[in-house]
PDB file of N, CA and C in Angstrom:
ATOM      1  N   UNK A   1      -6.240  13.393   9.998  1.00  0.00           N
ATOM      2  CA  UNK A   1      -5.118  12.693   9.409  1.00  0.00           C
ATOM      3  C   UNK A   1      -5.168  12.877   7.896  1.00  0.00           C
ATOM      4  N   UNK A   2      -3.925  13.112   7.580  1.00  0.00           N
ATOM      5  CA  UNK A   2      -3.781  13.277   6.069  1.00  0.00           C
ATOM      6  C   UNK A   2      -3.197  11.952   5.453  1.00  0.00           C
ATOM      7  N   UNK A   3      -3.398  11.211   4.144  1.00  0.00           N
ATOM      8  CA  UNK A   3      -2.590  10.529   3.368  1.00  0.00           C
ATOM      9  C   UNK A   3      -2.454  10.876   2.179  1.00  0.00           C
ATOM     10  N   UNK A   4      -0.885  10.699   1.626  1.00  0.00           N
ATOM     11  CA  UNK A   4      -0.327  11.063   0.735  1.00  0.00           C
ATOM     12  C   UNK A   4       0.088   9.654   0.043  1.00  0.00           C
ATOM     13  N   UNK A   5      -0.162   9.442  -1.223  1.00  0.00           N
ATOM     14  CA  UNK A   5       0.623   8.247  -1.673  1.00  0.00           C
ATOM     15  C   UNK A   5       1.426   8.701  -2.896  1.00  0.00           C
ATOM     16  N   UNK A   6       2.415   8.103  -3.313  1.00  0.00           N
ATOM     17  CA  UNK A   6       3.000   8.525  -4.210  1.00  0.00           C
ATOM     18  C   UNK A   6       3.957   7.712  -4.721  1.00  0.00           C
ATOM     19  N   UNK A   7       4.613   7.759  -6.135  1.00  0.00           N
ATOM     20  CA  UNK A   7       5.846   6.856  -6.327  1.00  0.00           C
ATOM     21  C   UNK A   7       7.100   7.518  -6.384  1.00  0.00           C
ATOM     22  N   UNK A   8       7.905   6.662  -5.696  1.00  0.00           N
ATOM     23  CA  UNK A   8       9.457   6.776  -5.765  1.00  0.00           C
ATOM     24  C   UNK A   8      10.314   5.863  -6.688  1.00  0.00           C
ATOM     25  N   UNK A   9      10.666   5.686  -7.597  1.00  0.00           N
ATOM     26  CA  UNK A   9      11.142   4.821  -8.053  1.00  0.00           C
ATOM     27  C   UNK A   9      10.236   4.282  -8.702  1.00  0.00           C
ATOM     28  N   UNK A  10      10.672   2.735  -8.239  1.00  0.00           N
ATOM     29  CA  UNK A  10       9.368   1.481  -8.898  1.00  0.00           C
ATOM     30  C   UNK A  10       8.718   1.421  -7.197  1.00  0.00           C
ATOM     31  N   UNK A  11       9.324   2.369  -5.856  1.00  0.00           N
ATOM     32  CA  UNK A  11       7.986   1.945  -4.674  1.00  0.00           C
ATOM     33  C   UNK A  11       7.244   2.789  -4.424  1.00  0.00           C
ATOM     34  N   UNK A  12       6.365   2.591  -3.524  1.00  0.00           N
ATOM     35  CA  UNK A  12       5.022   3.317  -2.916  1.00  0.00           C
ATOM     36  C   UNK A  12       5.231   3.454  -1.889  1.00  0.00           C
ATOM     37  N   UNK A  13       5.213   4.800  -1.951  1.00  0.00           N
ATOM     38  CA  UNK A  13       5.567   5.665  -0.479  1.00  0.00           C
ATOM     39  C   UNK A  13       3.951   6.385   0.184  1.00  0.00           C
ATOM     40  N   UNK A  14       3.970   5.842   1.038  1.00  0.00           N
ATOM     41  CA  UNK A  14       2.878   5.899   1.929  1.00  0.00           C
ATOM     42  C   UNK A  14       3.219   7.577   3.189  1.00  0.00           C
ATOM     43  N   UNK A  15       2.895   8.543   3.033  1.00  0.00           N
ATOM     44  CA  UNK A  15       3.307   9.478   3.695  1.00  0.00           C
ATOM     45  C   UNK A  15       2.019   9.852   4.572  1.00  0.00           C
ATOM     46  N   UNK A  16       2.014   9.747   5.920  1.00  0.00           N
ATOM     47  CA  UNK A  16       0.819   9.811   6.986  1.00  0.00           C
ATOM     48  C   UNK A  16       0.981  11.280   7.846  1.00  0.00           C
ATOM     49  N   UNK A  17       0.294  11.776   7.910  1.00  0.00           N
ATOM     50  CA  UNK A  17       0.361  13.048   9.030  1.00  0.00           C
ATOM     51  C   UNK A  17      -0.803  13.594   9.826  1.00  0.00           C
ATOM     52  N   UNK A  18      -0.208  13.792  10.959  1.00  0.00           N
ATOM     53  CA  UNK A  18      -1.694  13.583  11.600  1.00  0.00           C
ATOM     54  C   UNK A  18      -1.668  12.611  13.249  1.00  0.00           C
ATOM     55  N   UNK A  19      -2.702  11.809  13.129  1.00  0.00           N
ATOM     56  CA  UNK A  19      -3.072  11.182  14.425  1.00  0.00           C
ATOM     57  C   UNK A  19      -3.773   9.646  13.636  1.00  0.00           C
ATOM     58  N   UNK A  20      -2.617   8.646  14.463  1.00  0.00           N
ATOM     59  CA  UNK A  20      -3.492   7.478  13.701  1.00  0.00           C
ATOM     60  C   UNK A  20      -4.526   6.878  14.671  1.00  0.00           C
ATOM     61  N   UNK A  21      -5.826   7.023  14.479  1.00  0.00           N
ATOM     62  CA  UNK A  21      -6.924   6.736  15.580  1.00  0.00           C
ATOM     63  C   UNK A  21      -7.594   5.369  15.132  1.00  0.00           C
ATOM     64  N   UNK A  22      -8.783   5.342  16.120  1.00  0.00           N
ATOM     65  CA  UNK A  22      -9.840   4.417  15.551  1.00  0.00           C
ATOM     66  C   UNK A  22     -10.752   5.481  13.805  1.00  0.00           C
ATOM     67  N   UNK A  23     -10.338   6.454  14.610  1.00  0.00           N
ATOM     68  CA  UNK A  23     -11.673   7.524  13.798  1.00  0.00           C
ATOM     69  C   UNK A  23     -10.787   7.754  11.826  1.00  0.00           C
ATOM     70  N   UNK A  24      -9.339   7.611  12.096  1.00  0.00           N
ATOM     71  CA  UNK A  24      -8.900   7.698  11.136  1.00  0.00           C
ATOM     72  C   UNK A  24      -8.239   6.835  10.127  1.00  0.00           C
ATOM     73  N   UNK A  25      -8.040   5.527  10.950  1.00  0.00           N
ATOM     74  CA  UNK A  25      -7.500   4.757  10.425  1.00  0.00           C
ATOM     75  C   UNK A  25      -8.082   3.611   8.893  1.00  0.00           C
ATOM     76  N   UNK A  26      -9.546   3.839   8.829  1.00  0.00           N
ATOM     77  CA  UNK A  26      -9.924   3.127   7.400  1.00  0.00           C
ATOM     78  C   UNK A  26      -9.278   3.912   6.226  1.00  0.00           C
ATOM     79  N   UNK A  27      -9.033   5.221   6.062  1.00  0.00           N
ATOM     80  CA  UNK A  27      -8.829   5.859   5.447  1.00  0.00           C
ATOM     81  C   UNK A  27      -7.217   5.338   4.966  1.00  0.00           C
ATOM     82  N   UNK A  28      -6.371   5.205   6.459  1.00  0.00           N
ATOM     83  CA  UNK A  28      -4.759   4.343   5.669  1.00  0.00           C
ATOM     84  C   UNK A  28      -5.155   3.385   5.010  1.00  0.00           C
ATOM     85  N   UNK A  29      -6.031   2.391   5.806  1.00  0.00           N
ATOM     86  CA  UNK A  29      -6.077   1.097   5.298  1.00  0.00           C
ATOM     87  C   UNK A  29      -6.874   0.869   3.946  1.00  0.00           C
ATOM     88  N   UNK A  30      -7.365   1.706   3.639  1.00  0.00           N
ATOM     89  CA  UNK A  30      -7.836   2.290   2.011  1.00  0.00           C
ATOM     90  C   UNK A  30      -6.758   2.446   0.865  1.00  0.00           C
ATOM     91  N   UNK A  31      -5.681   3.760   1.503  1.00  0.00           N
ATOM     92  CA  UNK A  31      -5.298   3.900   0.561  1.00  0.00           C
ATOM     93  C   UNK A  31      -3.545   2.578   0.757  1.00  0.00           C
ATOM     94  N   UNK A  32      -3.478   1.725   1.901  1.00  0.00           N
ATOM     95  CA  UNK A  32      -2.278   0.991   2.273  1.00  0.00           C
ATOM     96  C   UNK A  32      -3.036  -0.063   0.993  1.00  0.00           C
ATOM     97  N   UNK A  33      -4.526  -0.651   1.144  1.00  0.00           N
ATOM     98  CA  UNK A  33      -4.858  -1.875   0.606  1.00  0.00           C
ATOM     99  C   UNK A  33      -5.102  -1.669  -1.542  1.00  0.00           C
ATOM    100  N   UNK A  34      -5.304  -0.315  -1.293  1.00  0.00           N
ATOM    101  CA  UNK A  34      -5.122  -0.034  -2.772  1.00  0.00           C
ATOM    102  C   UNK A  34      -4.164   0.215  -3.175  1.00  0.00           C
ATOM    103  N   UNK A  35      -2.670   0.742  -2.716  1.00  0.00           N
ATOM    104  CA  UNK A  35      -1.769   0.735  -2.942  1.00  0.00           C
ATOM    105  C   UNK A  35      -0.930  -0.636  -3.442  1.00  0.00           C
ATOM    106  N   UNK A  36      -1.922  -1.576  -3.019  1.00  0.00           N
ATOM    107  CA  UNK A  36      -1.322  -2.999  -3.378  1.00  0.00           C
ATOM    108  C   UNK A  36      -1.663  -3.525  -4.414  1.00  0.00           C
ATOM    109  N   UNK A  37      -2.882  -3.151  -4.701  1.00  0.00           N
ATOM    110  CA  UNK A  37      -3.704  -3.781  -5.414  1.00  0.00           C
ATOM    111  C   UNK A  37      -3.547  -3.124  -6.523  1.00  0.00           C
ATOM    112  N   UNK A  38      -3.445  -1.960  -6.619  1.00  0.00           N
ATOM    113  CA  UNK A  38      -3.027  -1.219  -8.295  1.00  0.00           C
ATOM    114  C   UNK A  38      -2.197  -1.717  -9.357  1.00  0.00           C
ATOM    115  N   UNK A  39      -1.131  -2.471  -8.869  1.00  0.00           N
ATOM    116  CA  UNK A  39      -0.438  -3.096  -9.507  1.00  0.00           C
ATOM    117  C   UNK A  39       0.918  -3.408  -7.990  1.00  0.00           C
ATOM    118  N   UNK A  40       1.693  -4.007  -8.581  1.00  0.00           N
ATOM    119  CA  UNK A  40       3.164  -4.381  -7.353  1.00  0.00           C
ATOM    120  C   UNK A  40       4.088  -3.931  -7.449  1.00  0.00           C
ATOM    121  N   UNK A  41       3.805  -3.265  -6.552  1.00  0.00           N
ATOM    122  CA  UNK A  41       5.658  -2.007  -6.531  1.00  0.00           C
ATOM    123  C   UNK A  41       6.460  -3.174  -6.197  1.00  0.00           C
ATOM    124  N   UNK A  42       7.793  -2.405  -6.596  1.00  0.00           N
ATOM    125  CA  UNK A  42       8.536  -2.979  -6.006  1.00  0.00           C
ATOM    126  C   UNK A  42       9.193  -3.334  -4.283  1.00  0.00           C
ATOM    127  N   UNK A  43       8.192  -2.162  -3.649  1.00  0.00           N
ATOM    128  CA  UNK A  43       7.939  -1.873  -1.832  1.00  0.00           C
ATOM    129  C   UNK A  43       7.001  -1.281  -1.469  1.00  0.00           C
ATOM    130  N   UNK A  44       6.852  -1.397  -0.363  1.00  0.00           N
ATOM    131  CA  UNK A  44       5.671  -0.614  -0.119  1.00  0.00           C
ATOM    132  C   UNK A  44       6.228   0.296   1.466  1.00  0.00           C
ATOM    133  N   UNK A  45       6.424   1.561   1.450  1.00  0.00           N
ATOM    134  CA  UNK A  45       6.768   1.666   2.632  1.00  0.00           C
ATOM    135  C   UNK A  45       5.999   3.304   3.325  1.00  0.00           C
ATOM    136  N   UNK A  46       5.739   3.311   4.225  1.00  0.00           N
ATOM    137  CA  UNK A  46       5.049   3.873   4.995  1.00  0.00           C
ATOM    138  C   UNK A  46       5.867   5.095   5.731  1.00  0.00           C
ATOM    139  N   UNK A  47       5.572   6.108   5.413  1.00  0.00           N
ATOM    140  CA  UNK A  47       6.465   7.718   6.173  1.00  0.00           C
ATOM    141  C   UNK A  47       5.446   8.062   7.609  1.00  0.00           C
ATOM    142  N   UNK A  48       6.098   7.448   8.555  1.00  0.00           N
ATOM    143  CA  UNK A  48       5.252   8.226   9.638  1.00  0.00           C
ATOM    144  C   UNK A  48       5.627   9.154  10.624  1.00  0.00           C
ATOM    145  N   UNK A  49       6.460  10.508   9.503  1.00  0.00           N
ATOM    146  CA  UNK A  49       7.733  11.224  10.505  1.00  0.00           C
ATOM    147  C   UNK A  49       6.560  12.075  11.016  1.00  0.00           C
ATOM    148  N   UNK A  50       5.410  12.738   9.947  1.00  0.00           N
ATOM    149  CA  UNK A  50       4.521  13.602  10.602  1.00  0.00           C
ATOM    150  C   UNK A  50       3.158  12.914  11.358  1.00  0.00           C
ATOM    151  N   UNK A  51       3.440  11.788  12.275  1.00  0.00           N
ATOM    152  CA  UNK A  51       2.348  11.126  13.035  1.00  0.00           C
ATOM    153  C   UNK A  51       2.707  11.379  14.128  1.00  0.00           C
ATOM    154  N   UNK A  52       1.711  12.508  15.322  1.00  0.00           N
ATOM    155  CA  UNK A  52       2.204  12.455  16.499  1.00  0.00           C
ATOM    156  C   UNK A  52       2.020  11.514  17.268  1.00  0.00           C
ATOM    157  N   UNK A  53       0.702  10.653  17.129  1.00  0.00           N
ATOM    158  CA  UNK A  53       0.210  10.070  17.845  1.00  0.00           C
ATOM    159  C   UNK A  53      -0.430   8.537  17.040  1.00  0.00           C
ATOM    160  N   UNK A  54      -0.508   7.520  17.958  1.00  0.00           N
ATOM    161  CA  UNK A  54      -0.939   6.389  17.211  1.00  0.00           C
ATOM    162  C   UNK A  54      -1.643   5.672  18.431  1.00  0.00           C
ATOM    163  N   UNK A  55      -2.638   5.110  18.112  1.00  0.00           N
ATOM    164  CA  UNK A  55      -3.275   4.351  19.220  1.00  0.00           C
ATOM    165  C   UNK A  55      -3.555   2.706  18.538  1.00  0.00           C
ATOM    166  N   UNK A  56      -4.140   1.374  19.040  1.00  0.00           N
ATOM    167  CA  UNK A  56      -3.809   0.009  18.801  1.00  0.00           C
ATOM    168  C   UNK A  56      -4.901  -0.007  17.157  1.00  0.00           C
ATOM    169  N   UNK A  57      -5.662   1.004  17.061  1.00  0.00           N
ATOM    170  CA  UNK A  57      -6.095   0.998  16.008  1.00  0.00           C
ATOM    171  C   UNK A  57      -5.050   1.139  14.933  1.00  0.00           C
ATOM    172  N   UNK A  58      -4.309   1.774  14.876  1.00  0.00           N
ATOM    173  CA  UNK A  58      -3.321   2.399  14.110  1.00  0.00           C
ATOM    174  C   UNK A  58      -2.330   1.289  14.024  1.00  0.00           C
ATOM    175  N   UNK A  59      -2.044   0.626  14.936  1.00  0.00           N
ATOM    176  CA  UNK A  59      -1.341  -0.971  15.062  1.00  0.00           C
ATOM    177  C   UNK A  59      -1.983  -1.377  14.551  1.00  0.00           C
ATOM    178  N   UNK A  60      -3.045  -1.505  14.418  1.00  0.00           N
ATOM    179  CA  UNK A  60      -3.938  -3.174  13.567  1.00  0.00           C
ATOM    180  C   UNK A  60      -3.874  -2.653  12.290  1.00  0.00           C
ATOM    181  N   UNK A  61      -3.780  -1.562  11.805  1.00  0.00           N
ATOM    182  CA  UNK A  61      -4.207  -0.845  10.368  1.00  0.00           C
ATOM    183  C   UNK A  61      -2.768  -1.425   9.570  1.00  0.00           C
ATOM    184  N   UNK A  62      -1.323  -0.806  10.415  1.00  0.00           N
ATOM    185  CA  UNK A  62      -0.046  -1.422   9.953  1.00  0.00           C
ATOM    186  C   UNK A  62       0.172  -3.010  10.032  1.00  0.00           C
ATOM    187  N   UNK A  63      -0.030  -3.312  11.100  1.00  0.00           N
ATOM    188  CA  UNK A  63      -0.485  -5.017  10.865  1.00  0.00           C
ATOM    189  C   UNK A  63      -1.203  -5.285   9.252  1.00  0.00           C
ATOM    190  N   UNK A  64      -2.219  -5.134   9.179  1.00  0.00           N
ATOM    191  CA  UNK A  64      -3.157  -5.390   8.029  1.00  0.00           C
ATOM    192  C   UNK A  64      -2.029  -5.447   6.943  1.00  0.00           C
ATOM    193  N   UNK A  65      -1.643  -3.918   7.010  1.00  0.00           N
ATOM    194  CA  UNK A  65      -1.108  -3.755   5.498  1.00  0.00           C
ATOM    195  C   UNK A  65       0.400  -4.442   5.255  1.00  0.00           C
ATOM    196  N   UNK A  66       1.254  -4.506   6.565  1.00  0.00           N
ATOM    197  CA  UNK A  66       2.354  -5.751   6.640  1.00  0.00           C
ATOM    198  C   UNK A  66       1.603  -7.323   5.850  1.00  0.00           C
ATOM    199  N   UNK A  67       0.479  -7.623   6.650  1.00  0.00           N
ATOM    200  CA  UNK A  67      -0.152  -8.951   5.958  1.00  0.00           C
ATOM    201  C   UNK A  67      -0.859  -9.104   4.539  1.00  0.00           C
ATOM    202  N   UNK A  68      -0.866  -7.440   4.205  1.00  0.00           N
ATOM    203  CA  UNK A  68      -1.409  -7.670   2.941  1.00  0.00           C
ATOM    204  C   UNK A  68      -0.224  -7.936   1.568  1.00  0.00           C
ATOM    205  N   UNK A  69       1.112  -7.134   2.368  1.00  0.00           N
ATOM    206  CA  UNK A  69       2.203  -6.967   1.592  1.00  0.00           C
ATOM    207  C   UNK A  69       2.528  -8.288   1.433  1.00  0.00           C
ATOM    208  N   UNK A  70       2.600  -8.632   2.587  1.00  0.00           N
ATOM    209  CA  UNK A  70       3.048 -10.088   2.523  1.00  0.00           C
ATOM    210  C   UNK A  70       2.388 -11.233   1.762  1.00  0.00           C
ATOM    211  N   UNK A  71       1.268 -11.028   1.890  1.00  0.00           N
ATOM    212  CA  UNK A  71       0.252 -11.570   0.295  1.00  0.00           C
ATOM    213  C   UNK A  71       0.552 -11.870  -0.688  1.00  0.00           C
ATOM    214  N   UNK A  72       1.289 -10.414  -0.943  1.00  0.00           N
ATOM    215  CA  UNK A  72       1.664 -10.261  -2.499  1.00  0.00           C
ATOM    216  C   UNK A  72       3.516 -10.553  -2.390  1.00  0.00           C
ATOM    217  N   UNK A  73       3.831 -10.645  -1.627  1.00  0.00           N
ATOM    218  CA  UNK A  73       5.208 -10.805  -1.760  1.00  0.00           C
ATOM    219  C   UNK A  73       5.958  -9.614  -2.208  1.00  0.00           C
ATOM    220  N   UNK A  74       5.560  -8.637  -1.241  1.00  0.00           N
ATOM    221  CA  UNK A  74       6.209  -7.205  -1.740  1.00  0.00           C
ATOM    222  C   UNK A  74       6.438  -6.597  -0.192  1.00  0.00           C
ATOM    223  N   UNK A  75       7.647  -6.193  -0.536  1.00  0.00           N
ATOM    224  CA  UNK A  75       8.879  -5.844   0.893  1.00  0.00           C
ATOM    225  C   UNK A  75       7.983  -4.740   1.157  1.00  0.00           C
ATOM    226  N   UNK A  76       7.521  -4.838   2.920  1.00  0.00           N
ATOM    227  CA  UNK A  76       6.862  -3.405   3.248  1.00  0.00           C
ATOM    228  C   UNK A  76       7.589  -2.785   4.491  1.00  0.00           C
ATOM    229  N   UNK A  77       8.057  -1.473   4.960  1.00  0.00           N
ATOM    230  CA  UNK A  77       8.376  -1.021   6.090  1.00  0.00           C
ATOM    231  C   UNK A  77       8.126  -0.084   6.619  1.00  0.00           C
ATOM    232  N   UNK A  78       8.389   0.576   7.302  1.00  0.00           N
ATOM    233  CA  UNK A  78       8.047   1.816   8.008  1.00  0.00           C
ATOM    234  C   UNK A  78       9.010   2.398   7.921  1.00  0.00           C
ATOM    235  N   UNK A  79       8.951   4.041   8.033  1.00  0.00           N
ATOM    236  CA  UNK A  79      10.308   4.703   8.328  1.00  0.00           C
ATOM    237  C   UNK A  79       9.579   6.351   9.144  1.00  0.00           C
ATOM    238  N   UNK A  80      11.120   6.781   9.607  1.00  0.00           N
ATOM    239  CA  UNK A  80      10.592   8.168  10.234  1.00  0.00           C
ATOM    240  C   UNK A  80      10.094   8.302  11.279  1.00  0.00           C
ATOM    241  N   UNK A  81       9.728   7.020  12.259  1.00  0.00           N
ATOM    242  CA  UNK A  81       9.082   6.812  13.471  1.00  0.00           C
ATOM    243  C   UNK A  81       9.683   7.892  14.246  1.00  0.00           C
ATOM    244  N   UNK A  82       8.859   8.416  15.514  1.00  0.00           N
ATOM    245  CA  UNK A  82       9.114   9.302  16.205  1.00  0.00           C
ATOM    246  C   UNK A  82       9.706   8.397  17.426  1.00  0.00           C
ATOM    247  N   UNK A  83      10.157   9.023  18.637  1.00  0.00           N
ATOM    248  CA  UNK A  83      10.604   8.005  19.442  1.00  0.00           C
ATOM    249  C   UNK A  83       9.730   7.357  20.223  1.00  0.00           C
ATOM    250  N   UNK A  84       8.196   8.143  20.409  1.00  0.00           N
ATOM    251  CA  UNK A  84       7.245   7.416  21.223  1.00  0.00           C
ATOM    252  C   UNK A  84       6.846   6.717  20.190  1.00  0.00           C
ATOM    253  N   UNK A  85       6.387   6.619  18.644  1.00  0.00           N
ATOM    254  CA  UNK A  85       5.965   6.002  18.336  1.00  0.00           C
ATOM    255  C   UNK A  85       6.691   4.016  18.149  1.00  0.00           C
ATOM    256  N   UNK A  86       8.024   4.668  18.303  1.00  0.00           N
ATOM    257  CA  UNK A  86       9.447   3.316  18.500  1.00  0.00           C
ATOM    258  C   UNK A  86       8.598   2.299  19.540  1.00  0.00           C
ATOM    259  N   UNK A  87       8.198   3.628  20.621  1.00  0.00           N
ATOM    260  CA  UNK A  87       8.521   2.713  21.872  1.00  0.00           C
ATOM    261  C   UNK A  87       7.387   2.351  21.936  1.00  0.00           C
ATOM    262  N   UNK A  88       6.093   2.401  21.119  1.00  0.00           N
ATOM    263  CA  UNK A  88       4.229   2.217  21.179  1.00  0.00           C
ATOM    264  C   UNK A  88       4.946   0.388  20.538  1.00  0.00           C
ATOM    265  N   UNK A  89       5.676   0.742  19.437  1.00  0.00           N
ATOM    266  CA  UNK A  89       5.682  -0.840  18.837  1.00  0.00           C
ATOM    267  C   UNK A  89       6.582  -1.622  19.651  1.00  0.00           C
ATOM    268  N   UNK A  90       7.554  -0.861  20.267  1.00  0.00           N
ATOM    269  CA  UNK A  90       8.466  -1.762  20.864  1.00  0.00           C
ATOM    270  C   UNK A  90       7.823  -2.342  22.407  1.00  0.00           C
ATOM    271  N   UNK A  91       7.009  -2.301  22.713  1.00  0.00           N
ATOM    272  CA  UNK A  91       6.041  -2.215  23.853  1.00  0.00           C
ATOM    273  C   UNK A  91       5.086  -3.598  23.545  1.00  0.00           C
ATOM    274  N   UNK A  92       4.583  -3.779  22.466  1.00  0.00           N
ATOM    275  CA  UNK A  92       3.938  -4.790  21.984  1.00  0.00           C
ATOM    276  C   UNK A  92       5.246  -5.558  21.169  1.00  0.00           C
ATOM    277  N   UNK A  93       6.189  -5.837  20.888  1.00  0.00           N
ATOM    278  CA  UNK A  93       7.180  -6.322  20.519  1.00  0.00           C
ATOM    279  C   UNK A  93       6.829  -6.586  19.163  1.00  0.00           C
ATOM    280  N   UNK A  94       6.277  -5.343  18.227  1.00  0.00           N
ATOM    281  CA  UNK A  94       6.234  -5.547  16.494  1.00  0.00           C
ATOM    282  C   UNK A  94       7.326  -4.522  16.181  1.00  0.00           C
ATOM    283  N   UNK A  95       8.361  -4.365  16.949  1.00  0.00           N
ATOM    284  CA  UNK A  95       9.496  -3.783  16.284  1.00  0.00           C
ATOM    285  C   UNK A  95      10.277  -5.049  16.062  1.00  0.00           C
ATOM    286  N   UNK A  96      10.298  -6.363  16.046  1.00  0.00           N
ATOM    287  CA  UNK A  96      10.571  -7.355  15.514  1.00  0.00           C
ATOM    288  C   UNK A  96       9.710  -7.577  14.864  1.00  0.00           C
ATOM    289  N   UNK A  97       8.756  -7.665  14.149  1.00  0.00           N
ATOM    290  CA  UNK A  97       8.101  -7.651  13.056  1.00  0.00           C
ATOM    291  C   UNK A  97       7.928  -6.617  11.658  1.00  0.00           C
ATOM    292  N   UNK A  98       8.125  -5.582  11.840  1.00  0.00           N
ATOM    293  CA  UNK A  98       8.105  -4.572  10.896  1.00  0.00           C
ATOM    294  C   UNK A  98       9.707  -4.531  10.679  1.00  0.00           C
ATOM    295  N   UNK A  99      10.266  -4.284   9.629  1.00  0.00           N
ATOM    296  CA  UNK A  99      11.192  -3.432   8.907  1.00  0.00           C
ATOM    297  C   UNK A  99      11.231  -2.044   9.276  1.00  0.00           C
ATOM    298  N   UNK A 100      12.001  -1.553  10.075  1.00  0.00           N
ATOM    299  CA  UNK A 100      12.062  -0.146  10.477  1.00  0.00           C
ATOM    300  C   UNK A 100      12.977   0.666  10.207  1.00  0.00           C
ATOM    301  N   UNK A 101      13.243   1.744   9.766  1.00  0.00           N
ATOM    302  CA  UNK A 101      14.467   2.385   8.549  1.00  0.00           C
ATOM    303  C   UNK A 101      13.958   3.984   9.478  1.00  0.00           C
ATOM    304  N   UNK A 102      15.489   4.822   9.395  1.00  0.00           N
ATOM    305  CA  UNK A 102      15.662   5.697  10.142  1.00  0.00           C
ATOM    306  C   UNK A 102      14.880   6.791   8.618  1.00  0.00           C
ATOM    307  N   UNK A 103      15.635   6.569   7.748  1.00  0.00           N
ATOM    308  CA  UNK A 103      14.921   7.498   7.045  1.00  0.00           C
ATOM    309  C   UNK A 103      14.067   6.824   5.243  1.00  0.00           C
ATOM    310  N   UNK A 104      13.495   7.553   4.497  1.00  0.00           N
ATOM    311  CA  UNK A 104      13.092   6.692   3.540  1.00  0.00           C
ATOM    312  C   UNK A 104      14.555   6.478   2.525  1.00  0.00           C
ATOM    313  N   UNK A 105      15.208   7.240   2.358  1.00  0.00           N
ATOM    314  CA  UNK A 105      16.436   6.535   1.537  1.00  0.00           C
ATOM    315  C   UNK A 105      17.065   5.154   1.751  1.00  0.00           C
ATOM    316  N   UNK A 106      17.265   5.265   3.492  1.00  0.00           N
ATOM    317  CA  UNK A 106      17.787   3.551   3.944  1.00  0.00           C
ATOM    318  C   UNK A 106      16.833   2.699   3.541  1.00  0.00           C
ATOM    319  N   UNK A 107      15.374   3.096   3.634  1.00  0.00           N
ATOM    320  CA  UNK A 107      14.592   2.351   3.858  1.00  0.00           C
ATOM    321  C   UNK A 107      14.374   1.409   2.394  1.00  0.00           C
ATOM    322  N   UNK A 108      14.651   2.408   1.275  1.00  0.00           N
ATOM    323  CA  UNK A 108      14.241   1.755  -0.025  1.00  0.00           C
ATOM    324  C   UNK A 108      15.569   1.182  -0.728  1.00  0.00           C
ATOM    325  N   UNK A 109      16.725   1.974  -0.217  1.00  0.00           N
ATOM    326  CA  UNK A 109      17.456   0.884  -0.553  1.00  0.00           C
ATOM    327  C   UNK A 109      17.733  -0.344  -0.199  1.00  0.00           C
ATOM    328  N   UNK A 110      16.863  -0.869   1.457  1.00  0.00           N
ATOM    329  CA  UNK A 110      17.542  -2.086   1.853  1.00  0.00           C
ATOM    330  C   UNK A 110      16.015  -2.851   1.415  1.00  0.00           C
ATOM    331  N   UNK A 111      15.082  -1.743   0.990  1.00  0.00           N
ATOM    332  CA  UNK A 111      13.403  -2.817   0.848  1.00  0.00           C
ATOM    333  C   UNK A 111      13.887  -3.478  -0.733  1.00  0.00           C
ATOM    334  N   UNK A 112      14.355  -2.529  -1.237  1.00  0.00           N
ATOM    335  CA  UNK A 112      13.985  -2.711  -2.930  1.00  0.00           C
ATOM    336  C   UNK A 112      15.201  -2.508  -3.887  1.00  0.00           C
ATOM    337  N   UNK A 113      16.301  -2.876  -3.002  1.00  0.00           N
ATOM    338  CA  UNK A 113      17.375  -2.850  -4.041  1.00  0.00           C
ATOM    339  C   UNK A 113      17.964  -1.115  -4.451  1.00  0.00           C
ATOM    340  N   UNK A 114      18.705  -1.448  -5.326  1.00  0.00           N
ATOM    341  CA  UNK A 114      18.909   0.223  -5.782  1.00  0.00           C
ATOM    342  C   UNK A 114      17.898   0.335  -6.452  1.00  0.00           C
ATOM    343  N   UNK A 115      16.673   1.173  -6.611  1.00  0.00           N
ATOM    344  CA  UNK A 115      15.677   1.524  -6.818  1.00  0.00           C
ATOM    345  C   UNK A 115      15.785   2.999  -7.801  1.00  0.00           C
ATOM    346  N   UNK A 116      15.108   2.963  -9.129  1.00  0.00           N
ATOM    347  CA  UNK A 116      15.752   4.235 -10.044  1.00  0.00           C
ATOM    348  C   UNK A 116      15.226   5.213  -8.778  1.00  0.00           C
ATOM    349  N   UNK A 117      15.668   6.332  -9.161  1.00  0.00           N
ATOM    350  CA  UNK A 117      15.265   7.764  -8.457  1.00  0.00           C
ATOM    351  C   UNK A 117      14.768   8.828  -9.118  1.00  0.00           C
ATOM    352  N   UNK A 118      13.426   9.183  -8.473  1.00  0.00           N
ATOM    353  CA  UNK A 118      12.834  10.051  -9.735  1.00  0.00           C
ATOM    354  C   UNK A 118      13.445  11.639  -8.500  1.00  0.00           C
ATOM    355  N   UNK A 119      14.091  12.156  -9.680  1.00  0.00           N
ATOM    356  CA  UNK A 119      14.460  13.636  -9.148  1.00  0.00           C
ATOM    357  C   UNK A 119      13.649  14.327  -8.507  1.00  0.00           C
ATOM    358  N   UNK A 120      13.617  15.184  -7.348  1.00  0.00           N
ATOM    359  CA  UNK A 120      12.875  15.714  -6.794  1.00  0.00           C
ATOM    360  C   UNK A 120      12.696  17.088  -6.796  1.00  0.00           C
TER     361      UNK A 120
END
């Protein structure tokens, strides 16, 4: 598994690729829990278009970092889900819990307002 963090705007875009396991998952929750802690974006949101696979480890890791966001009082969501990965959360019913956005543009405009845009 790869992580990418980066800024968009004033948020933190969390970009995952890969396989979210037991074996890989401290590594999100590293860079999800420092991402918070660096200072407070204005969102925090998570790209998991290149995740084929996710197992309940990978649930507890997004859990965590939903509860850490929520800590700080900073809008967190997911976006890019694949359709099994829809149906892994919708299965445990945390697709009522997460913020889920088809792509990261919806996603940061409905997390964080109109958000500047750094050119790409």
């Amino acid at each position: 598994m790869t992580v990418t963090v980066r800024e968009r705007g004033q948020a933190t875009i969390v970009d995952v690729e890969g396989q979210l396991t037991f074996e890989s998952t401290p590594d999100l929750r590293g860079h999800l829990l420092k991402a918070l802690k660096k200072k407070t974006p204005a969102a925090v949101l998570v790209n998991l278009g290149a995740v084929g696979y996710m197992d309940s480890s990978g649930i507890a890791t997004l859990v965590e970092g939903l509860k850490a966001a929520q800590a700080n009082q900073v809008p967190f969501g997911l976006c890019g889900l694949s359709r099994n990965l829809r149906n892994v959360l919708e299965l445990v019913r945390l697709d009522k819990v997460f913020r889920i956005f088809a792509s990261e543009d919806e996603a940061l405009q409905q997390l964080a307002g109109s958000l500047p845009q750094d050119s790409d």
